[in-house]
Structure formats: structure tokens, C-alpha cells
Protein backbone atom coordinates (compact mmCIF):
# COMPACT_ATOMS: atom_id res chain seq x y z
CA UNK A 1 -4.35 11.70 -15.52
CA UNK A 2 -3.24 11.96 -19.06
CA UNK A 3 -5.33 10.30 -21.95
CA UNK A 4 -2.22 9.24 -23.55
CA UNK A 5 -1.93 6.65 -20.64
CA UNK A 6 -5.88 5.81 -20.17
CA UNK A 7 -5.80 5.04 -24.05
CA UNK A 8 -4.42 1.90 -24.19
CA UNK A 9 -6.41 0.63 -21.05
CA UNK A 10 -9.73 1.68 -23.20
CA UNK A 11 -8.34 -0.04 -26.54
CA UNK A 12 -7.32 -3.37 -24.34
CA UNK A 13 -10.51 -3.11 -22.85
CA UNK A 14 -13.02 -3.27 -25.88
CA UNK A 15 -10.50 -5.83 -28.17
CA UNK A 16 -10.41 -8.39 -24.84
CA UNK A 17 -13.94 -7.98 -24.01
CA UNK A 18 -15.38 -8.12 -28.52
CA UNK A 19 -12.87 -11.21 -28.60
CA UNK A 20 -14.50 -12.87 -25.71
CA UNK A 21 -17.51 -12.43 -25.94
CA UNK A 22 -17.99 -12.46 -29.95
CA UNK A 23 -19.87 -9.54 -30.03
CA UNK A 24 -19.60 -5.51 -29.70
CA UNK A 25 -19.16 -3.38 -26.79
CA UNK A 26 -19.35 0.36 -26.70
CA UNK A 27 -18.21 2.93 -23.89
CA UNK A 28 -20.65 3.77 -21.31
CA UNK A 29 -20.15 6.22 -18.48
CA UNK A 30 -16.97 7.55 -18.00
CA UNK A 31 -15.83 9.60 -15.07
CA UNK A 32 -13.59 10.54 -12.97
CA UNK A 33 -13.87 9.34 -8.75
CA UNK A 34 -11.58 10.18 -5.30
CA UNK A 35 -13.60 8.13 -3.14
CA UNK A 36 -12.82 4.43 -2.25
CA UNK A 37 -13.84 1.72 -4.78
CA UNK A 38 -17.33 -0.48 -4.28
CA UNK A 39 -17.05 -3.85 -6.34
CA UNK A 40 -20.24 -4.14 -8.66
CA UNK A 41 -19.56 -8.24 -8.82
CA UNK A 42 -16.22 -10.26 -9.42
CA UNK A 43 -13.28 -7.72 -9.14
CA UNK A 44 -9.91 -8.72 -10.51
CA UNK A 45 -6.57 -6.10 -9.65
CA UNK A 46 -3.41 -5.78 -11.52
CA UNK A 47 -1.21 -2.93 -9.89
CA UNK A 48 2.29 -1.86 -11.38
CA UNK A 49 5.26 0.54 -10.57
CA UNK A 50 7.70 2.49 -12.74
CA UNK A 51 7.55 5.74 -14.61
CA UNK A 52 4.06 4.63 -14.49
CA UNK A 53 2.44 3.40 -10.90
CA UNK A 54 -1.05 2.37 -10.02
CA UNK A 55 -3.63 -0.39 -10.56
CA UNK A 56 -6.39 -1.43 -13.10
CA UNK A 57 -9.81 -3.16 -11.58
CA UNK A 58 -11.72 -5.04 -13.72
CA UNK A 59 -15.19 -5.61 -12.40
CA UNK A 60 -18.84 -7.58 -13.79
CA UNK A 61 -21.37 -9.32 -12.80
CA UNK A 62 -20.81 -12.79 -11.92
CA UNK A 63 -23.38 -13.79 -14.26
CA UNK A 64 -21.17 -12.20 -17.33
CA UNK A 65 -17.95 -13.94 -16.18
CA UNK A 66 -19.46 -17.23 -16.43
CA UNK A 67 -20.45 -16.49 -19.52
CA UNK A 68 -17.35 -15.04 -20.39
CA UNK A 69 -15.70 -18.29 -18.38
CA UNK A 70 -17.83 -20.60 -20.75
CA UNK A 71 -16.80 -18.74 -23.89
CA UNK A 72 -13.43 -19.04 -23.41
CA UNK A 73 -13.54 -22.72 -22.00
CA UNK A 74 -15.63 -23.77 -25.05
CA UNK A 75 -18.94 -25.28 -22.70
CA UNK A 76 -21.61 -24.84 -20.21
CA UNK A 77 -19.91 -23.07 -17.20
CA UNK A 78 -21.94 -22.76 -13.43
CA UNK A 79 -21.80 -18.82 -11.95
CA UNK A 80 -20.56 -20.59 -8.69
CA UNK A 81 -17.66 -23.06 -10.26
CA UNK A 82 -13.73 -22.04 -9.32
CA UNK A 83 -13.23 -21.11 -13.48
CA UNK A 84 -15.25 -17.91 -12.91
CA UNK A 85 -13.18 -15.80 -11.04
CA UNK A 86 -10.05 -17.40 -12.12
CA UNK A 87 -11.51 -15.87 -15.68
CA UNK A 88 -12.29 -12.47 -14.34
CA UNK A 89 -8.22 -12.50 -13.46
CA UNK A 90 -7.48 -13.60 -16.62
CA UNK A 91 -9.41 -11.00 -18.81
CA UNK A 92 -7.67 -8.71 -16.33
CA UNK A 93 -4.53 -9.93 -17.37
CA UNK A 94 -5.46 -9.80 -21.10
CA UNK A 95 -6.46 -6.26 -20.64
CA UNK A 96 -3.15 -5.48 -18.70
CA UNK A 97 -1.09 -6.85 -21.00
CA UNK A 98 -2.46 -5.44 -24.06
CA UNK A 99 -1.89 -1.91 -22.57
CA UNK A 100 1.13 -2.28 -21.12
CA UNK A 101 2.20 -3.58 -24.50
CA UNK A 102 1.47 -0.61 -26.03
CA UNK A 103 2.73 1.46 -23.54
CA UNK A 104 5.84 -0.09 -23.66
CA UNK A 105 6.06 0.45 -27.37
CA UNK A 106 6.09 4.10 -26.59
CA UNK A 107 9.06 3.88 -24.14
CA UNK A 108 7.22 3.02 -20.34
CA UNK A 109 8.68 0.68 -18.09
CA UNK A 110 7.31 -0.77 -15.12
CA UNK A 111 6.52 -3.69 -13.44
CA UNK A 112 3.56 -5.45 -13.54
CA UNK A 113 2.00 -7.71 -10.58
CA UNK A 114 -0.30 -10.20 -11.35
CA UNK A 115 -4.32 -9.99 -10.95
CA UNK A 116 -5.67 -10.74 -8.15
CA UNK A 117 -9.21 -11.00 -6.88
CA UNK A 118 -10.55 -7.89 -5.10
CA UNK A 119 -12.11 -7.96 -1.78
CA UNK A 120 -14.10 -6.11 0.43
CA UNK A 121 -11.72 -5.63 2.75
CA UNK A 122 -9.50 -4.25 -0.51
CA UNK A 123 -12.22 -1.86 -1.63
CA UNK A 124 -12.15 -0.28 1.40
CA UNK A 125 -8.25 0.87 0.89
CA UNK A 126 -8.53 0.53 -2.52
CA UNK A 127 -8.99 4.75 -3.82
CA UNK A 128 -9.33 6.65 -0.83
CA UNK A 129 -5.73 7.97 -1.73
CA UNK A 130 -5.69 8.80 -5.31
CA UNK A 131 -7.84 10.04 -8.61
CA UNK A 132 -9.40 7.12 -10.52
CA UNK A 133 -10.68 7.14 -14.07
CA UNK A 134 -13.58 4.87 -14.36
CA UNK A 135 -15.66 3.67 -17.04
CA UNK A 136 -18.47 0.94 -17.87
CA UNK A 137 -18.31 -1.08 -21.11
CA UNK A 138 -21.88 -2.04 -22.38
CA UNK A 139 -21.61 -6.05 -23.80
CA UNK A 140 -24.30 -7.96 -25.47
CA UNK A 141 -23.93 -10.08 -22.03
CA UNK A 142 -23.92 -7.02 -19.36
CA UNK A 143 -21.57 -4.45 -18.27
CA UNK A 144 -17.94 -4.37 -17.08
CA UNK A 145 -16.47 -1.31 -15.38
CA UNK A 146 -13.28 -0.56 -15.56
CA UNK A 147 -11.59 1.18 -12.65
CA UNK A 148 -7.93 3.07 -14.08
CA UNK A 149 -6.05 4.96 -10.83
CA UNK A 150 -2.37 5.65 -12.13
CA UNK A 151 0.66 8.16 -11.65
CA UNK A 152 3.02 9.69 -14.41
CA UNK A 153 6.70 9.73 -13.38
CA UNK A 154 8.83 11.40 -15.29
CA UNK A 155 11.82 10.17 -13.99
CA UNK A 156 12.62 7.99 -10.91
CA UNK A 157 13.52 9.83 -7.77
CA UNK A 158 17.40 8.30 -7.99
CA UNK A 159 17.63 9.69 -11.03
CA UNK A 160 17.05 13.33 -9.53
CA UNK A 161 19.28 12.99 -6.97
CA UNK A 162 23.22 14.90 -7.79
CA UNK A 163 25.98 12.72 -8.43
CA UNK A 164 28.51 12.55 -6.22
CA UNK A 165 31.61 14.42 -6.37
CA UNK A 166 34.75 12.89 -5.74
């Protein structure tokens, strides 16, 4: 996977997550993984196809999404109420849109799908075909992973194929 491309996801990342949470976050562990994905807490996925295909997880503890819920809602927010994952989809989104923003600045195109919530069920698909960059951010609230699993096209397949002589 080229940095170029993980970049942007990283920069997204640590603006969304500062923002939200008023505070600083720095890197953690970053790595690379082949195996299939295990959700640390609430998992949000945003997948997308064009010269660049794949998916971005977004994963914390439910305890920092209600926190991150409440921040963004302005008051007191329960771990168990409906805003909480609905959050974890949004900062997904954020994140998402950030990159693809900048990625699109550069000359990408693709099309994006909106987040949804990951599941077990998902997790179990989720990887087991393709190289993943993954990271943790460190936040004054707890840490969110980030899970990056994308491929470069060059060019579309159509636009390999010979023209057609006539």
C-alpha cells in the first residue's frame, strides 16, 4: 500500500478525532495485518471503488464514543443510548470525507458508500482477502484504531481493453 494514499486517512484521522474531542491525539501502533478484522468496541465501515477500492474501519471503545457522542451533541450522553453508534458512523464519515477530499484534490475518483456499523458476522469476512494498514490513535479519552485495507488502480480495466476497429 502506498503512503501517499494512507496519508490522508492519518491526517483525517487526528484533525476529526483533536476537533472532537478538544484535546491531542498522537499515533500509536502502526502495522500492517492479512488476517480477518476483530472489533475492539463500536466499529463503523465506509468502503469505496475507483482508481482507488477498499474500506476504512473506525473502531473505540464504547465508552469513548459516548463521550465523543456527548461532545458533539453538547450534553450528558448514556454508553447504551441510539446517538452512540450513530456517532461512531459519523466520525467515520468525517474521517472519510476529509481524505477522500484530499485525495480527490490530487486527481482520485471513486465512489464512496456510506458508514455503516460493523458486525461480527462482518469481521469475520472483513480482511481475510487483502493487506490492511492499521493503526491506534492515543486520545485524552482512550484509543481509536483505525483499520485502512485499499487497492491502487491505475486505470480501470475498460480502459485497457483495444478499441475496436471498424
Amino acid at each position: 500500500m502506498k503512503m501517499e494514499l494512507i496519508q490522508p486517512f492519518i491526517n483525517a484521522a487526528d484533525a476529526v478525532l483533536s476537533q472532537g474531542l478538544s484535546g491531542t491525539t498522537k499515533v500509536g501502533h502502526l502495522a500492517m495485518e492479512e488476517d480477518g478484522y476483530r472489533r475492539k468496541g463500536l466499529a463503523a465501515v465506509v468502503s469505496f471503488k475507483g482508481q482507488i477500492e477498499g474500506r476504512l474501519i473506525l473502531d473505540m471503545e464504547p465508552g469513548l464514543a459516548a463521550a465523543l457522542a456527548a461532545c458533539l451533541a453538547g450534553g450528558d450522553v448514556d454508553p447504551s443510548d441510539a446517538i452512540v453508534p450513530e456517532t461512531v458512523c459519523e466520525l467515520a464519515n468525517m474521517v472519510s470525507g476529509n481524505a477522500f477530499t484530499q485525495l480527490n484534490d490530487r486527481g482520485f475518483q471513486f465512489r464512496v458508500f456510506p458508514p455503516t456499523l460493523l458486525t461480527e458476522d462482518q469481521c469475520a469476512k472483513i480482511g481475510s482477502d487483502s493487506e490492511a494498514t492499521v493503526l491506534s490513535f492515543d486520545t485524552p479519552g482512550g484509543v481509536v484504531h483505525l483499520n485502512i485495507s485499499m487497492r491502487y488502480h491505475s486505470r480501470r480495466t475498460g480502459e485497457r481493453l483495444p478499441a475496436a476497429v471498424s
